[in-house]
N, C-alpha and C. Protein backbone atom coordinates (compact mmCIF):
# COMPACT_ATOMS: atom_id res chain seq x y z
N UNK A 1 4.33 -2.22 -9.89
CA UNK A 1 3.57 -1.46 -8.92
C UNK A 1 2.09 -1.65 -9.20
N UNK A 2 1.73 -1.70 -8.31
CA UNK A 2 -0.27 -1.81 -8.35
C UNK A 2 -0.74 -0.69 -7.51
N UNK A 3 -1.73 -0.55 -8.01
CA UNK A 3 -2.82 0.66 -7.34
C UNK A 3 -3.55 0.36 -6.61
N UNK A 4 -4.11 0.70 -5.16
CA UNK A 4 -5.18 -0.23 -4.49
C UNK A 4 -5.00 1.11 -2.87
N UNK A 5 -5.99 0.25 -2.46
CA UNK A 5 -7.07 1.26 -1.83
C UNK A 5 -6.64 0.58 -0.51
N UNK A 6 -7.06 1.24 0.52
CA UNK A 6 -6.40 1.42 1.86
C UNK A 6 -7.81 1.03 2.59
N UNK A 7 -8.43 -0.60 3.03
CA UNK A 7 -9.17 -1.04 3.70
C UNK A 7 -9.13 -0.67 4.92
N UNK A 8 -8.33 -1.16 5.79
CA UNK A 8 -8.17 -1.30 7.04
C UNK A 8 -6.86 -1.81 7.49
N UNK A 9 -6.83 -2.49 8.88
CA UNK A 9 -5.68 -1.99 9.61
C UNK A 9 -5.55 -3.65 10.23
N UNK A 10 -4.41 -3.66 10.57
CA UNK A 10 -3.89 -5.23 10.85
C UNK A 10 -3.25 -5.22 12.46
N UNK A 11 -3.50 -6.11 13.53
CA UNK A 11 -2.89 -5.20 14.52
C UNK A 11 -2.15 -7.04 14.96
N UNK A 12 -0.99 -7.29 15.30
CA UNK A 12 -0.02 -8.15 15.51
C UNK A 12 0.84 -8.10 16.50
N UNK A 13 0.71 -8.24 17.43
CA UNK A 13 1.22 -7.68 18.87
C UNK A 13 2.76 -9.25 18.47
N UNK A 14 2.70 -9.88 18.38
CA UNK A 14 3.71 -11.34 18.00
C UNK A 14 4.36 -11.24 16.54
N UNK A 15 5.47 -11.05 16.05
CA UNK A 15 5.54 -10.56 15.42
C UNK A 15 7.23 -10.80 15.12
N UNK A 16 7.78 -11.06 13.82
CA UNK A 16 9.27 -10.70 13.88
C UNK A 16 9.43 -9.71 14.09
N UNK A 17 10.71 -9.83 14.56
CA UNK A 17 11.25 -8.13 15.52
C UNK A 17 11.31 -7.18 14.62
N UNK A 18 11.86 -7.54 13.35
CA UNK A 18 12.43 -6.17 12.33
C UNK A 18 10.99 -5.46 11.96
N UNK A 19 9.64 -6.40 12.64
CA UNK A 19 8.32 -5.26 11.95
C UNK A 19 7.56 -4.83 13.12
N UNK A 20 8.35 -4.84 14.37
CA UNK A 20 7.97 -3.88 15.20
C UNK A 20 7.84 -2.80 15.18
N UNK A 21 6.87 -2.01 15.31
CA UNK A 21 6.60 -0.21 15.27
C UNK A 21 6.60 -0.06 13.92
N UNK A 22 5.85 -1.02 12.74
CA UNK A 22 5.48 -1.15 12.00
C UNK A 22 3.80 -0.83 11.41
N UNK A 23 3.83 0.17 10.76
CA UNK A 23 1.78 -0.26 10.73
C UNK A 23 1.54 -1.20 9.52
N UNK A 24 0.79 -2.08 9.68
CA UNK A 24 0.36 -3.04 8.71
C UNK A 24 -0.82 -2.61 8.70
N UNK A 25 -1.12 -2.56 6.77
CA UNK A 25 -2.55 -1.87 6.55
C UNK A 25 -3.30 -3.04 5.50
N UNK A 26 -4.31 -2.93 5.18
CA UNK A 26 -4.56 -3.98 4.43
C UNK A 26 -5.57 -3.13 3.36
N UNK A 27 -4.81 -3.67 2.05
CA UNK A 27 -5.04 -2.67 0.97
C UNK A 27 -5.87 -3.69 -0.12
N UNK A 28 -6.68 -3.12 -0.94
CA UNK A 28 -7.25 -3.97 -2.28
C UNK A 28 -6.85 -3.54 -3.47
N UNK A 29 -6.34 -4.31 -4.25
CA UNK A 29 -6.03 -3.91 -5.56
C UNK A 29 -6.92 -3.22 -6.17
N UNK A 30 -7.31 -1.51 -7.02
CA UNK A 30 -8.12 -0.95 -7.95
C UNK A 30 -7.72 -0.97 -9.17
N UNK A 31 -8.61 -1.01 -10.00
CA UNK A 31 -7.90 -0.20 -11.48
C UNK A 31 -7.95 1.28 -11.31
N UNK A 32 -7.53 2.03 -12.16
CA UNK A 32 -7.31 3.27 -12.60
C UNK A 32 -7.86 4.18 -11.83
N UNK A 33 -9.13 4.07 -12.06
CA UNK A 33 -10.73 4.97 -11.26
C UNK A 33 -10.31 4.17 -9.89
N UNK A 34 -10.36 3.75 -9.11
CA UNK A 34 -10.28 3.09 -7.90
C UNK A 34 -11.21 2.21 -7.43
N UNK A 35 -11.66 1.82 -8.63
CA UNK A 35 -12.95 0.56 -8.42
C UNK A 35 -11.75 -0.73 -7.51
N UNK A 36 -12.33 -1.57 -7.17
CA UNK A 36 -11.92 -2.74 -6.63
C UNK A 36 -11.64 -4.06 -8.08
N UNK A 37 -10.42 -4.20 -7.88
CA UNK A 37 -10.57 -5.12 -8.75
C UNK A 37 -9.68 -6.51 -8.17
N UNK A 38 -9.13 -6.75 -6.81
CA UNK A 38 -8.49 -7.50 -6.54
C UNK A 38 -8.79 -7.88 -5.53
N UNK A 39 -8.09 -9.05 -4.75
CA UNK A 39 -8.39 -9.35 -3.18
C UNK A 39 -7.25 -9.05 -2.12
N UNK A 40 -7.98 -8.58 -1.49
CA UNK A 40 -7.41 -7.79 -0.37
C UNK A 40 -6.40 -8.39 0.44
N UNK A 41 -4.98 -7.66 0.64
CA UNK A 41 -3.84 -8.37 1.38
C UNK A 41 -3.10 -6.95 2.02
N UNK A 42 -2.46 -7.99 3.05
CA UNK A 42 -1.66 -6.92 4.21
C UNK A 42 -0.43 -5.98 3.30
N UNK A 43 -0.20 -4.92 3.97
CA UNK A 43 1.39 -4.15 3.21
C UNK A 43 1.88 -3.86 4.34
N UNK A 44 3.24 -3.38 4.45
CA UNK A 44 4.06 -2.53 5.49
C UNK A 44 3.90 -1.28 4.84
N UNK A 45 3.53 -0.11 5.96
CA UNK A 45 3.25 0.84 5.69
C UNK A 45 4.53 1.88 5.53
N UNK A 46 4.95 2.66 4.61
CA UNK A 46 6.20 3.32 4.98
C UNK A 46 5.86 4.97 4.54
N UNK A 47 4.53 5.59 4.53
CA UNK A 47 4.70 6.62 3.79
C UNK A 47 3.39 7.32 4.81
N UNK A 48 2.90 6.34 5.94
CA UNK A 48 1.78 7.14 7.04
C UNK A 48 0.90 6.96 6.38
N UNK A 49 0.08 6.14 5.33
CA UNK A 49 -1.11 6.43 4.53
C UNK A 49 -2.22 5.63 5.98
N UNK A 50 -3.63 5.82 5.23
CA UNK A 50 -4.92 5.72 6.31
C UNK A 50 -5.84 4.69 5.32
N UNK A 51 -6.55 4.62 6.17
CA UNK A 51 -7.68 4.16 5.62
C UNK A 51 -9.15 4.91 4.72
N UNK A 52 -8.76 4.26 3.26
CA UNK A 52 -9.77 5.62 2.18
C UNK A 52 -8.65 5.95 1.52
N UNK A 53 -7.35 5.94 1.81
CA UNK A 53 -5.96 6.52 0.93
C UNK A 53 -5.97 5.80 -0.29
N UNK A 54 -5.61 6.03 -1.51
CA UNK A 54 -5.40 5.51 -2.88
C UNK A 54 -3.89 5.42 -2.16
N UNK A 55 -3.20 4.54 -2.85
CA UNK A 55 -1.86 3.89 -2.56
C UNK A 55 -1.17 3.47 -3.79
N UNK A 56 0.41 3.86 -4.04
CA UNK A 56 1.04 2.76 -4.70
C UNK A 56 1.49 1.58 -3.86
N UNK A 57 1.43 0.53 -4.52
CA UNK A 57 1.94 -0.81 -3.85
C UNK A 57 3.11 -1.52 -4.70
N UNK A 58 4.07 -2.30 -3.90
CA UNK A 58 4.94 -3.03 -4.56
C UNK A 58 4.62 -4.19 -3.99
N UNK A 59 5.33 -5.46 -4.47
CA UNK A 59 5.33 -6.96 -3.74
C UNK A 59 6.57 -7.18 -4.41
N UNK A 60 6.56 -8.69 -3.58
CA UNK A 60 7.77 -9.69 -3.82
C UNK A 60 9.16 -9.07 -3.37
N UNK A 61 9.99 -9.36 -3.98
CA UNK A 61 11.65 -9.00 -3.24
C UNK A 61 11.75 -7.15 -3.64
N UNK A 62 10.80 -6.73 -4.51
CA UNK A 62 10.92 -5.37 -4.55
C UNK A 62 10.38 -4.47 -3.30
N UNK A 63 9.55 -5.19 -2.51
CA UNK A 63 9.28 -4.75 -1.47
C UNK A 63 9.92 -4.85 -0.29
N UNK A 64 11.12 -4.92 -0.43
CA UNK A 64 12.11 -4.89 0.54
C UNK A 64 13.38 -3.71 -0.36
N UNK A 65 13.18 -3.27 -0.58
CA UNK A 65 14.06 -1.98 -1.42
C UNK A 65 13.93 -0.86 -0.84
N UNK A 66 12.59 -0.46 0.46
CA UNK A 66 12.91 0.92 0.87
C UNK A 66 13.45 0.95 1.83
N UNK A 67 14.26 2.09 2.50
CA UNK A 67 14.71 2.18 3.49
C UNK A 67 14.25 1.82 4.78
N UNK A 68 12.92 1.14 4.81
CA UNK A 68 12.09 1.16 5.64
C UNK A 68 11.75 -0.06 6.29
N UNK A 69 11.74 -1.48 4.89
CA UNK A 69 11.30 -2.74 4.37
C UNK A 69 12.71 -3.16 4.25
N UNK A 70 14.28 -2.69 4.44
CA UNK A 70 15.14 -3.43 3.64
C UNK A 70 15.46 -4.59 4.71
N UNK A 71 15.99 -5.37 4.22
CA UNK A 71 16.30 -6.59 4.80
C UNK A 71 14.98 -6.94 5.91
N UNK A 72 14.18 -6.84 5.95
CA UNK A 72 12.95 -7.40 6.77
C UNK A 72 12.20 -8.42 5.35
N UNK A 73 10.80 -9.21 6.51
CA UNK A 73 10.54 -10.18 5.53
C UNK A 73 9.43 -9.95 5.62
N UNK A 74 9.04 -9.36 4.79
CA UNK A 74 7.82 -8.43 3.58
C UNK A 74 7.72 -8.59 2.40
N UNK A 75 6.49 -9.20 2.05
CA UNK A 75 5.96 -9.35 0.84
C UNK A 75 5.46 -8.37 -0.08
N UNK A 76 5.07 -7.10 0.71
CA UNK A 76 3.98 -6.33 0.26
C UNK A 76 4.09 -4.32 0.87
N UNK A 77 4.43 -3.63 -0.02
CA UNK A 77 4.68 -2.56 0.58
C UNK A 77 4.04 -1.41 0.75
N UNK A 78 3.76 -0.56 1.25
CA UNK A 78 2.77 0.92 0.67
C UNK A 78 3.79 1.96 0.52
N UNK A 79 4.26 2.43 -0.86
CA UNK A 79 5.24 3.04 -0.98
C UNK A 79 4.78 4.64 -1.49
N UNK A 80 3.80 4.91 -1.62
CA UNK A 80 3.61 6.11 -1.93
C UNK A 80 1.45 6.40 -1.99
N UNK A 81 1.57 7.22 -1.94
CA UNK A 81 0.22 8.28 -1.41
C UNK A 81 -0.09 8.90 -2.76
N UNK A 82 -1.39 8.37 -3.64
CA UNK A 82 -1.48 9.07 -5.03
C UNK A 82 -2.86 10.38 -5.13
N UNK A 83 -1.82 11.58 -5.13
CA UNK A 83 -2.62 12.86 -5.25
C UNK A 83 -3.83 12.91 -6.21
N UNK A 84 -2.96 12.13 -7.42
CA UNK A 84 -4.07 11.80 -8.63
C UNK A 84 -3.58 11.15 -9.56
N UNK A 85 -4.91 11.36 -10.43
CA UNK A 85 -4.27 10.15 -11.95
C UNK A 85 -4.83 10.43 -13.09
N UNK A 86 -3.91 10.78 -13.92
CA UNK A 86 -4.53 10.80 -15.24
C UNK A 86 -4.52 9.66 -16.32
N UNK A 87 -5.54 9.40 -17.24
CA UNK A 87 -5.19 8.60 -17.82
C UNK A 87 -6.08 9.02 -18.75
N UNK A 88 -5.16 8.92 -20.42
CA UNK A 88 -5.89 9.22 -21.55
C UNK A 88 -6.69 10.63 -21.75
N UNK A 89 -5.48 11.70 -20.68
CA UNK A 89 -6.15 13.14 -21.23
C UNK A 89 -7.22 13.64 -20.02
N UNK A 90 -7.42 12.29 -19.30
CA UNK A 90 -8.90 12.80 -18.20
C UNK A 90 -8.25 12.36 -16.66
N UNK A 91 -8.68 12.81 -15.69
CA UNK A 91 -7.96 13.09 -14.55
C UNK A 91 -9.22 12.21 -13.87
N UNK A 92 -9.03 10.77 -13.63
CA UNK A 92 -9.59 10.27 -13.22
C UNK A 92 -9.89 9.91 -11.51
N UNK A 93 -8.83 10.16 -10.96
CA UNK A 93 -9.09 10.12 -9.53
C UNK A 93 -8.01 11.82 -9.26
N UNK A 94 -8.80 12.01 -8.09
CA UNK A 94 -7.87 13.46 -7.61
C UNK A 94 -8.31 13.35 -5.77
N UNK A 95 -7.19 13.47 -4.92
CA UNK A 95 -7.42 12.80 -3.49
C UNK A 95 -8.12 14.63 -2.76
N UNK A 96 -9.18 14.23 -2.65
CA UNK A 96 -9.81 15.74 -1.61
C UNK A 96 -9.48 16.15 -0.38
């Protein structure tokens, strides 16, 4: 799972069928604090997150494991919405 931040929005009117009524968001990998530390790629959205959302992310064949992504052909998932994070005792991000 990777941590990453909720850029913007992908819009694909052509499209395989199984990712119709799909939102594709396009997320950047952060570290911990939610600095940017990666380059930015599309996910299937399965949990309603926005743009400014901290995100968990999955890839590869694990991103076809939710009820949402299964058997479709997805690389990249947004599987959960992070309230906050601690790390090492200090509560480094907390969502307002």
């Amino acid at each position: 799972m990777l941590i990453a931040k909720v850029i913007g929005t992908t819009v694909s009117t052509i499209k395989d069928e199984k990712l119709t009524g799909r939102k594709l968001l396009i997320v950047r990998q952060t570290d911990e604090s939610g600095a940017p530390t990666g380059k930015p790629f599309v996910a299937v959205d399965t949990v309603d997150a926005g743009i400014g959302d901290l995100v968990l992310t999955c890839a590869g064949s694990s991103a076809r494991q939710t009820d949402i992504t299964k058997d479709t052909p997805v690389d990249a998932v947004i599987m959960s919405i992070i309230d906050s994070l601690e790390v090492d005792g200090k509560v480094v991000f907390r969502k307002s």
